[in-house]
Protein backbone atom coordinates (compact mmCIF):
# COMPACT_ATOMS: atom_id res chain seq x y z
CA UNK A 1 -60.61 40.02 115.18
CA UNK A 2 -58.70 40.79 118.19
CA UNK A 3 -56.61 44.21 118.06
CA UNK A 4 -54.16 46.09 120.44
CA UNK A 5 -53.04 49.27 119.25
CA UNK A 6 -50.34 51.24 120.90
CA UNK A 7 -49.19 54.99 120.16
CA UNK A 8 -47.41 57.84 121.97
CA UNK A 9 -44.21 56.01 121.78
CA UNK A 10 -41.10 58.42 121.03
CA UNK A 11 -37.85 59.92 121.50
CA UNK A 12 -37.92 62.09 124.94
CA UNK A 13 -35.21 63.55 127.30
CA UNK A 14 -34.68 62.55 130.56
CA UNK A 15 -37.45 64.23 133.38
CA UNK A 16 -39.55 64.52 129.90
CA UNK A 17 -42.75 63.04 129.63
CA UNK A 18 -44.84 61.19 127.46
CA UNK A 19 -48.65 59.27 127.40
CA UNK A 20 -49.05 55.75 125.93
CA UNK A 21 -52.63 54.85 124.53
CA UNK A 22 -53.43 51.26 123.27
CA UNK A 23 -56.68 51.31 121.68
CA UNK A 24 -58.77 47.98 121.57
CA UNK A 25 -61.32 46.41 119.33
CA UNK A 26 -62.96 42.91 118.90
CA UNK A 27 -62.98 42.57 122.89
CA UNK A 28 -65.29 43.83 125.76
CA UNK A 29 -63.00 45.66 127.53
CA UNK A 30 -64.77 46.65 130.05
CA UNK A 31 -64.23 43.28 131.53
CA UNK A 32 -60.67 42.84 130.82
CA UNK A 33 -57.82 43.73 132.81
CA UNK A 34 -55.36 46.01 130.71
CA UNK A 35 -51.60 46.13 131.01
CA UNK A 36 -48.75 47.74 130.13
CA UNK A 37 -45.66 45.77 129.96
CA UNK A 38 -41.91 47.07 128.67
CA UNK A 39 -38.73 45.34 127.62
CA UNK A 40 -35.75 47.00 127.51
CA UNK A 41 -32.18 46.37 125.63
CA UNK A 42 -30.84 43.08 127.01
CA UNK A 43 -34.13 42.65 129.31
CA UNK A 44 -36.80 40.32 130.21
CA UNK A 45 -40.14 41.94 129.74
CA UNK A 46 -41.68 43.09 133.17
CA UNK A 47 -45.12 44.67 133.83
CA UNK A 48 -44.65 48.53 134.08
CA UNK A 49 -48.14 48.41 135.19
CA UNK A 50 -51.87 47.00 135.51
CA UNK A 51 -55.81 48.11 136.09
CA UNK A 52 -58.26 45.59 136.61
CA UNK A 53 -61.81 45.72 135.50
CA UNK A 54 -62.40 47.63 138.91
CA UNK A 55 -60.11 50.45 138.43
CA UNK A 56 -57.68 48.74 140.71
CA UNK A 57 -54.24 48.88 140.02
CA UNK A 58 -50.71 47.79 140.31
CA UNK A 59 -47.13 49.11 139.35
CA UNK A 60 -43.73 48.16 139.22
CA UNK A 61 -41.55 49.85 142.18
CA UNK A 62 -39.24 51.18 139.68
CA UNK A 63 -42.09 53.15 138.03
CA UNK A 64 -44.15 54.18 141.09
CA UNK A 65 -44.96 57.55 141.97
CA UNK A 66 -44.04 58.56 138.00
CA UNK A 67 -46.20 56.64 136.23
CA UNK A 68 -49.86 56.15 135.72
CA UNK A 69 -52.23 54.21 134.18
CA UNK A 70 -56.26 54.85 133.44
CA UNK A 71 -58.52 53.40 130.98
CA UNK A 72 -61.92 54.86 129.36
CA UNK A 73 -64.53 52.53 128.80
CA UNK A 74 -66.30 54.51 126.79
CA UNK A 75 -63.39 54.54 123.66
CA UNK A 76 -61.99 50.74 124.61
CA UNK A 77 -58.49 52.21 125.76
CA UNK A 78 -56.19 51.88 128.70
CA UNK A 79 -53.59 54.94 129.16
CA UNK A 80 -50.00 55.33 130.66
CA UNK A 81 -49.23 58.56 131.48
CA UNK A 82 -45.31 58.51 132.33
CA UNK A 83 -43.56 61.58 134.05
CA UNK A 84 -39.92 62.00 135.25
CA UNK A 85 -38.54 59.39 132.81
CA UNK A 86 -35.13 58.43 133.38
CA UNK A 87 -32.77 56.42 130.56
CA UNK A 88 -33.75 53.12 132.32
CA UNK A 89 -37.82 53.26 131.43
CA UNK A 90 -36.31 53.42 127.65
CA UNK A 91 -37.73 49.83 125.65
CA UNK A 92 -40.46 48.66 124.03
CA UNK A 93 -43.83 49.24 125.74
CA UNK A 94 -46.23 46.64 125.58
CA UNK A 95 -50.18 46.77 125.64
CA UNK A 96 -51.88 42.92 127.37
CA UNK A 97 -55.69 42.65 127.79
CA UNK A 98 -56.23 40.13 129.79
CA UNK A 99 -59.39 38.03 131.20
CA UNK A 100 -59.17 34.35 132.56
CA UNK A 101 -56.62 32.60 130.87
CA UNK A 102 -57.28 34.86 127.45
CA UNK A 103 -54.14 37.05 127.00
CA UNK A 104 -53.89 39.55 123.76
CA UNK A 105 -50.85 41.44 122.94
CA UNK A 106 -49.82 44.71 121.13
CA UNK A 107 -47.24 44.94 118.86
CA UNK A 108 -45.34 47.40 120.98
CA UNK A 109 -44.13 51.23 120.77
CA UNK A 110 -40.80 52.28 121.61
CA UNK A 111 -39.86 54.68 124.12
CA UNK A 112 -36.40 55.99 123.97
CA UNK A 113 -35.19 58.42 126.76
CA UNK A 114 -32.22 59.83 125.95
CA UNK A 115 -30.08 63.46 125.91
């Protein structure tokens, strides 16, 4: 059985940071391409960000230069650290593994940024 678990999620002020983890079992990760994906109030979800099997990865232009995601191998999880968060990252952060046309989803963990 497939599972995405995300953590970290929270209540922080704005320029406050926080790190996502989404820990994975019942794949082999190593050959998946991990996400993280957000939705905020009123919002479509978008991809915050992306690292491919290779290490390679992508972000969103709103979250570039603040945001950044790894993954171990070794303990089956992909990471977003997030720095300099402003009211506008706040919504419901996603974890997607994703290989071929095989997509698996995490239930989600909210991120609130707020005074």
């Amino acid at each position: 059985q497939v599972q995405l678990v995300e953590s970290g999620g929270g209540l922080v002020q704005p320029g406050g940071s926080l790190r996502l983890s989404c820990a994975t079992s019942g794949i082999t990760f190593s050959i998946y391409r991990m996400g993280w994906y957000r939705q905020g109030p009123g919002k479509q979800r978008e991809l915050a960000a992306a690292i491919t099997s290779g290490g390679v990865t992508v972000y969103a232009d709103s979250v570039k230069g603040r945001f950044t995601i790894s993954r171990d191998n070794a303990k089956n999880t992909v990471y977003l650290q997030m720095n300099s968060l402003k009211p506008d990252d706040t919504a419901v952060y996603y974890c997607n593994s994703r290989f071929g046309d095989v997509d698996y989803w995490g239930k989600g963990t909210l991120v609130t940024v707020s005074s």
